[in-house]
Protein backbone atom coordinates (compact mmCIF):
# COMPACT_ATOMS: atom_id res chain seq x y z
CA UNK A 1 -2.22 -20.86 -50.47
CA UNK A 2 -4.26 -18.19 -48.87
CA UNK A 3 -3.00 -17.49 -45.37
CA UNK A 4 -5.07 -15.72 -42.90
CA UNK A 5 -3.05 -12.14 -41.26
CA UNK A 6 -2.63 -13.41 -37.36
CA UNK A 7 -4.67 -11.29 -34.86
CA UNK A 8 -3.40 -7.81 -33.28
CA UNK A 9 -1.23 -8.54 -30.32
CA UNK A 10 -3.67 -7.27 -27.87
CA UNK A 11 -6.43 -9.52 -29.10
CA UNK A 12 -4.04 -12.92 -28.66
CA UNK A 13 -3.09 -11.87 -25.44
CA UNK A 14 -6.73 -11.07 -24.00
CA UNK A 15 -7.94 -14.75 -25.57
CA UNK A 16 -5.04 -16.24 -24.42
CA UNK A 17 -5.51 -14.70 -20.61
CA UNK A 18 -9.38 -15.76 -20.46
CA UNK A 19 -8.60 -19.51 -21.87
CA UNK A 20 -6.38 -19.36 -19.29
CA UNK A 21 -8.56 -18.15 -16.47
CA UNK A 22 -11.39 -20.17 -17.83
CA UNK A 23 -9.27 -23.45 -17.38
CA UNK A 24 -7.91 -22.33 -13.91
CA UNK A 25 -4.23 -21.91 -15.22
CA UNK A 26 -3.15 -18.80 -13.93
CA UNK A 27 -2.26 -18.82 -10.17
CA UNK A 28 -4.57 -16.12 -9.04
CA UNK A 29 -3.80 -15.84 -5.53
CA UNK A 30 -2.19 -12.18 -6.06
CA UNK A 31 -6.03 -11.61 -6.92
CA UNK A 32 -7.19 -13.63 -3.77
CA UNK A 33 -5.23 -11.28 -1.54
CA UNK A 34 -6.18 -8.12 -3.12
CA UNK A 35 -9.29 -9.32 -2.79
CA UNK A 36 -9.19 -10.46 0.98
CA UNK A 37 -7.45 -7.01 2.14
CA UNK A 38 -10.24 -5.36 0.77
CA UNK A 39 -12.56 -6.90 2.46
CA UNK A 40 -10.80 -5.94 5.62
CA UNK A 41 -10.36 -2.18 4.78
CA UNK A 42 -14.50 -2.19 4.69
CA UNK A 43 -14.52 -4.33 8.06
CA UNK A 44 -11.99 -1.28 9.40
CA UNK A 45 -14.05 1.43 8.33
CA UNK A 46 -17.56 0.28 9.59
CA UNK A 47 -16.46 1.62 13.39
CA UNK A 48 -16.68 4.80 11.79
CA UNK A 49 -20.07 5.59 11.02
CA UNK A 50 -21.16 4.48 14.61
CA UNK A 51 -18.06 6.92 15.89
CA UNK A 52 -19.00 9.63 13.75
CA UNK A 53 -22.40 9.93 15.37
CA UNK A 54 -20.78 9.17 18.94
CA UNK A 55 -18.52 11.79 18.71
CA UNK A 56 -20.96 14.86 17.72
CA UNK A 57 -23.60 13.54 20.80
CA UNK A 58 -20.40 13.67 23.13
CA UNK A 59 -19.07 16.99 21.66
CA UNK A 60 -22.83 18.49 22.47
CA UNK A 61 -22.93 16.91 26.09
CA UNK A 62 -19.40 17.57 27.45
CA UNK A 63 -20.67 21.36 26.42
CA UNK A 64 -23.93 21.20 28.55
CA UNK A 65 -21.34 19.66 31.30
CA UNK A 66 -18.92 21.77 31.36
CA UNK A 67 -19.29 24.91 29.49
CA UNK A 68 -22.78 25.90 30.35
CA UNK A 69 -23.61 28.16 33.25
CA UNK A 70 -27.09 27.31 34.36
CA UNK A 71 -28.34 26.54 37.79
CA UNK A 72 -27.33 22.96 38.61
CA UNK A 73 -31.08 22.12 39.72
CA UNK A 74 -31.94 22.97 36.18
CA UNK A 75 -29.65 20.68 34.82
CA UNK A 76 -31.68 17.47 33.12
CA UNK A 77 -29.35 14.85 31.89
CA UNK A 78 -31.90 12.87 29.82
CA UNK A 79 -32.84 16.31 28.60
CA UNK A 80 -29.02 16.90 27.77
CA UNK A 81 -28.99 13.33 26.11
CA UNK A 82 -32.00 13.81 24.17
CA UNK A 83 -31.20 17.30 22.93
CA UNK A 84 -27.76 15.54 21.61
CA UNK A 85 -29.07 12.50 19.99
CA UNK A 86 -31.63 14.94 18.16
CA UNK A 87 -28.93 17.30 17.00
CA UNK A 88 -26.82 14.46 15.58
CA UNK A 89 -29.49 13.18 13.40
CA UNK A 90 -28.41 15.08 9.93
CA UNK A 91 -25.08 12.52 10.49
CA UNK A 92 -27.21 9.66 11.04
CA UNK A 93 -28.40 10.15 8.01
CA UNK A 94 -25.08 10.61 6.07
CA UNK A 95 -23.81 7.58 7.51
CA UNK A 96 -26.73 5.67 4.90
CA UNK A 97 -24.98 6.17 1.89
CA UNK A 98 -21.56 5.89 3.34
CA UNK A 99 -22.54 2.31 4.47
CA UNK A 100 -23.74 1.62 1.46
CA UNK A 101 -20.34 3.32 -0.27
CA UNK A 102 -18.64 0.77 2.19
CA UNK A 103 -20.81 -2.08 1.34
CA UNK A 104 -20.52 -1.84 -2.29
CA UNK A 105 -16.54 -2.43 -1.51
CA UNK A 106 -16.85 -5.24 0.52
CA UNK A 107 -19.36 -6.66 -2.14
CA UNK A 108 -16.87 -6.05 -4.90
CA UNK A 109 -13.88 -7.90 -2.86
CA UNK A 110 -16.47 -10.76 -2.20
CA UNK A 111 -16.92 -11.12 -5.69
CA UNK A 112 -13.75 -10.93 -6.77
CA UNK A 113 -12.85 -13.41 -4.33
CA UNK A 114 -15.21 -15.79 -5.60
CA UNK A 115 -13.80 -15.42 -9.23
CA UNK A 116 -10.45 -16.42 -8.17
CA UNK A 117 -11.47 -18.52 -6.47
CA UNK A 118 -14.48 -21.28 -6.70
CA UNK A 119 -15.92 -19.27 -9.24
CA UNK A 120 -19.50 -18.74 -7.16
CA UNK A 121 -20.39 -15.01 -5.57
CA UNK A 122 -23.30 -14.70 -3.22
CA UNK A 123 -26.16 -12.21 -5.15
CA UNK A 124 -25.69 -8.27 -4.73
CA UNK A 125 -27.60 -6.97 -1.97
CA UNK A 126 -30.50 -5.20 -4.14
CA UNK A 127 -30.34 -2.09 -1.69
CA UNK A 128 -27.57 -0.71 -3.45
CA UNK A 129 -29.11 -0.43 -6.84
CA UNK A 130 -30.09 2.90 -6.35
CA UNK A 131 -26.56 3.78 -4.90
CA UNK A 132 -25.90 6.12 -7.62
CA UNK A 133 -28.21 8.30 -6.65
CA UNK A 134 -27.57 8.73 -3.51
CA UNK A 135 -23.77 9.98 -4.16
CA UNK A 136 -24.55 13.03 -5.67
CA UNK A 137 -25.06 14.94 -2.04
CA UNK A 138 -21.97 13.00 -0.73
CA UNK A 139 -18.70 14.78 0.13
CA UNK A 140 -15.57 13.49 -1.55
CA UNK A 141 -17.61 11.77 -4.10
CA UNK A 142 -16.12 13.65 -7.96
CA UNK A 143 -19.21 13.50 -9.93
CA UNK A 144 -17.21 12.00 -13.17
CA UNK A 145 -17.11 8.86 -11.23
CA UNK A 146 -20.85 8.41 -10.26
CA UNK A 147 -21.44 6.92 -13.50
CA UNK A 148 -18.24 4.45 -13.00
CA UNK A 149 -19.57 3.18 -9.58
CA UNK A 150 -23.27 2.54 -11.42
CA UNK A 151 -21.59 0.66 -13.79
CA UNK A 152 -19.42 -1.23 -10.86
CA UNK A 153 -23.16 -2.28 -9.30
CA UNK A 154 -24.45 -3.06 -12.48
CA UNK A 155 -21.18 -5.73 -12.47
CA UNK A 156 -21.72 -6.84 -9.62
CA UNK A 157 -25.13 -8.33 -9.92
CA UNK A 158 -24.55 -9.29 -13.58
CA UNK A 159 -21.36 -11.56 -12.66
CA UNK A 160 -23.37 -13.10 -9.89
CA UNK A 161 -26.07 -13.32 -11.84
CA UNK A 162 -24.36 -15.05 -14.78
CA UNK A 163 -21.68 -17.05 -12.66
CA UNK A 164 -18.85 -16.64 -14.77
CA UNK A 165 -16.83 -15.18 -12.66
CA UNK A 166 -13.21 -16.81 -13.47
CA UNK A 167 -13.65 -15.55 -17.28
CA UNK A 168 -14.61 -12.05 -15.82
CA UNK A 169 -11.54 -11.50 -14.09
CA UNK A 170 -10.54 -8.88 -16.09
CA UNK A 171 -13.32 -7.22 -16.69
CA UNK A 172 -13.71 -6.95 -12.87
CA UNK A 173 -10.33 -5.21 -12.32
CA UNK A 174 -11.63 -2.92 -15.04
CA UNK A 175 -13.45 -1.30 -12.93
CA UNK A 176 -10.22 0.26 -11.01
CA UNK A 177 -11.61 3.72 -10.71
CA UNK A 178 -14.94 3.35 -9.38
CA UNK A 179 -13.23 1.20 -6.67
CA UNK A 180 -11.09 3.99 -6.29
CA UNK A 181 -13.51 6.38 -6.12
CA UNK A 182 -15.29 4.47 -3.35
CA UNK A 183 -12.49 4.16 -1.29
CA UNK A 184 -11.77 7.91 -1.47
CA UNK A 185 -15.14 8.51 -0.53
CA UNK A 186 -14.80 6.33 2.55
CA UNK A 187 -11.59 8.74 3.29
CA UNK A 188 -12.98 11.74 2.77
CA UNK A 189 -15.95 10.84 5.33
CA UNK A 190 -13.65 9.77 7.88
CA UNK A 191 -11.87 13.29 7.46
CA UNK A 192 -14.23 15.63 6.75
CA UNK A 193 -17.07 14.45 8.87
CA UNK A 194 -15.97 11.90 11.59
CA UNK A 195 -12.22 13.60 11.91
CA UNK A 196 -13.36 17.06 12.11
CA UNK A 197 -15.94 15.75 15.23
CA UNK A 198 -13.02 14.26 16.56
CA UNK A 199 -10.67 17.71 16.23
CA UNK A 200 -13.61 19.61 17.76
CA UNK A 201 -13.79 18.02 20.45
CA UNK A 202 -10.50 17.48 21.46
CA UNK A 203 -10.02 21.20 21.10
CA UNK A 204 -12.90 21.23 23.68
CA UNK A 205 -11.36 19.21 26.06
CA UNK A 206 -8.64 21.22 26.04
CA UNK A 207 -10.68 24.26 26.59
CA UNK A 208 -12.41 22.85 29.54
CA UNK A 209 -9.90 21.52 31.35
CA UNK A 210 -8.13 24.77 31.31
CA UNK A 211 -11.73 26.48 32.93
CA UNK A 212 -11.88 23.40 35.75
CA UNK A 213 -8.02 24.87 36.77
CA UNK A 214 -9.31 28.50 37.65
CA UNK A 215 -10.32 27.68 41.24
CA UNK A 216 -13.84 27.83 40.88
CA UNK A 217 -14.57 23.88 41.04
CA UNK A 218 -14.09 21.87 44.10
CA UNK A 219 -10.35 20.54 44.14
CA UNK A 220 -11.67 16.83 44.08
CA UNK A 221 -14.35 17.09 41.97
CA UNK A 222 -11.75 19.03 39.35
CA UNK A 223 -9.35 16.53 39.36
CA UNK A 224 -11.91 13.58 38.78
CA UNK A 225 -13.18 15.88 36.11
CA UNK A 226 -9.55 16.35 34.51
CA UNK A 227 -8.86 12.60 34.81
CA UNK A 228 -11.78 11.89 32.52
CA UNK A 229 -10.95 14.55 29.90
CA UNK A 230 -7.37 13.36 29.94
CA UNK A 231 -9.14 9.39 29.35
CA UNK A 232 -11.35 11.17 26.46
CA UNK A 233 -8.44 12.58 24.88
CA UNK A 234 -6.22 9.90 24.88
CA UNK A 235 -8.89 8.22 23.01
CA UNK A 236 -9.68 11.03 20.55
CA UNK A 237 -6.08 11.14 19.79
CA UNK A 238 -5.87 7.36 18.90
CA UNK A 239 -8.97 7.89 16.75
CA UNK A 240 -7.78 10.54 14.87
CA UNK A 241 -4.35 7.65 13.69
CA UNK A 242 -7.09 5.79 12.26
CA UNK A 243 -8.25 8.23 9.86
CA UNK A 244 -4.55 8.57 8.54
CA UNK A 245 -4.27 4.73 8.37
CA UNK A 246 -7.50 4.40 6.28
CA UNK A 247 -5.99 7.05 3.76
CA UNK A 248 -2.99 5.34 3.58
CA UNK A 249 -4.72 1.68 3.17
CA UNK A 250 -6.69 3.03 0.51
CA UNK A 251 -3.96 4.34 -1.22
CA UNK A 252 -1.81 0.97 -1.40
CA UNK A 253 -5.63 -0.24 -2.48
CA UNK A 254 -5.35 1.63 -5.66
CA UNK A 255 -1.76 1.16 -6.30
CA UNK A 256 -2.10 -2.47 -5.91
CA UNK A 257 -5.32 -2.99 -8.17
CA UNK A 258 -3.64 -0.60 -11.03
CA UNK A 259 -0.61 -3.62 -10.44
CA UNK A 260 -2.83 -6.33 -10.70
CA UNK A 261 -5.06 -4.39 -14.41
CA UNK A 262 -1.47 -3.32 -15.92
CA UNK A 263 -0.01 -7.54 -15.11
CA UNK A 264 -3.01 -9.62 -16.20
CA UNK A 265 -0.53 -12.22 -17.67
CA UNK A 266 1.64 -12.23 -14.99
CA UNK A 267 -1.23 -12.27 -11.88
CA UNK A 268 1.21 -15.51 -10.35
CA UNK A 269 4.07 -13.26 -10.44
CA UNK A 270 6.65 -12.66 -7.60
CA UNK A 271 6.22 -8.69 -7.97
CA UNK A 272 2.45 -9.21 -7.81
CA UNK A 273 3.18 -11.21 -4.63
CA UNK A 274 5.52 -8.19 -3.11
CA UNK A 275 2.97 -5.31 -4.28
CA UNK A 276 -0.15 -7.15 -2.10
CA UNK A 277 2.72 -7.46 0.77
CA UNK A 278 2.59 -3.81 0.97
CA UNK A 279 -1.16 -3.62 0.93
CA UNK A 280 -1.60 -6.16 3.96
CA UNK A 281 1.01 -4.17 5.88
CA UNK A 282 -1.03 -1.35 5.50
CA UNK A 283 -4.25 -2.80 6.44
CA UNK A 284 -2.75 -4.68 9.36
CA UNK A 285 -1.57 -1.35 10.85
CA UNK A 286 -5.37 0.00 10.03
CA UNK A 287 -7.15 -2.86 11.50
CA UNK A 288 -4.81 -3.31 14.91
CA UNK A 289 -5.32 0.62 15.36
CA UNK A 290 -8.86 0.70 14.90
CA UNK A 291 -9.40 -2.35 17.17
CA UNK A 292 -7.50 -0.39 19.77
CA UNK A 293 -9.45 2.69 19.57
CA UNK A 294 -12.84 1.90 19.40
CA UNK A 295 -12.45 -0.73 22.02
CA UNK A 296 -15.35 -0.69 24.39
């Protein structure tokens, strides 16, 4: 009797994971939360790009304010404003392919979502087909994982496309280094460009509030003055705990998707449950800091 050598290991547990998945088996809510906290790790970092630009027009009229010594009937605050949305603009700019670095997230946690769950994603938004372009002239962004993040949009809108999302699964968590990579990205924006803003300015502050103590300004007018600085840097300071959150967040992001890639037959697991625990810890310290520093 001719008997036919069984399969490598690998291969039986692969077809045995996307029968599985395919006939909704496997308790994928592990994948459901990764997916979810995410999601809210792009919602977090979206106050960023507006800050980012906030932050450099401030920084440019707190100097016209209180560092520069022309004649107050000279002084032109819409000129001042003007002059500081203009010189902001190169950020403006920046902040396109960072929301589009942030929007490819959320549209790869939407996905994923879906696959866990109904099995239905909403189409790719077609603007961020030419996203790999765009990230060669981004900070933070390692040019070995350009190509991974093309291939991560080129997922995307095939698995909506197709609508086989619960056999694709795996394939989706495949793609743990371009997700990586985007999150980093996000990081490295928020330190690089929207931190240092923050740091400059709050070195400012300090700066001026240390010229409005030399006698020279009217006692009641200095004090308002210092009151206000002391209001800005209060809030500067809180901003600047969101940037570490967001690196930390991100970091749990990647050691909880390498969990979820290295456990694909055990996605239902308790330790799967415990590792996306950490992650939503982590995101609900980002989130309630973030809501509390960009208020208003």
């Amino acid at each position: 009797m001719h008997l036919h050598p069984r399969p490598p290991r690998a291969i039986r547990l692969g077809a045995a994971l996307a029968l599985a998945l395919l006939a909704g088996c496997v308790n994928l809510d592990s994948v459901r939360d990764f997916a979810d906290e995410t999601r809210k790790i792009s919602v977090a970092f979206d106050p960023f790009l507006a800050g980012a630009v906030r932050q450099c027009e401030q920084k440019a009229i707190n100097r016209k304010v209180y560092a520069d010594s022309g004649a107050i009937k000279n002084f032109d605050a819409q000129k001042v404003a003007d002059e500081a949305t203009a010189s902001c603009k190169p950020i403006a700019q920046q902040n396109a392919t960072a929301r589009q670095i942030n929007t490819t997230l959320a549209a790869y946690a939407a996905a994923l979502s879906a696959m866990a769950g109904d099995g239905v994603a909403a189409s790719l938004d077609d603007g961020l087909g030419d996203l790999a372009k765009e990230l060669g002239a981004f900070p933070g962004m390692p040019a070995a994982q350009i190509g991974n993040v093309d291939k991560l949009v080129k997922f995307l809108a095939r698995a909506a496309l197709v609508r086989q999302q619960k056999s694709a699964i795996e394939e989706a968590l495949s793609h743990r280094e371009a997700v990586g990579a985007l999150g980093d990205a996000l990081v490295t924006y928020a330190e690089r460009v929207y931190g240092a803003y923050v740091r400059e300015s709050d070195e400012d502050l300090g700066l001026f509030s240390d010229g409005l103590r030399d006698g020279t300004t009217p006692e009641l007018l200095a004090r308002l003055q210092l009151m206000e600085l002391r209001r800005q840097q209060l809030q500067l300071q809180a901003q600047l705990k969101t940037v570490a959150a967001l690196r930390r967040s991100v970091a749990e992001m990647k050691l909880a998707m390498a969990d979820l890639q290295a456990h694909l037959g055990e996605l239902g697991s308790d330790e799967r449950k415990q590792q996306m625990l950490k992650l939503a810890k982590e995101v609900k310290t980002l989130s309630g800091q973030v809501l509390q520093a960009f208020k208003g």
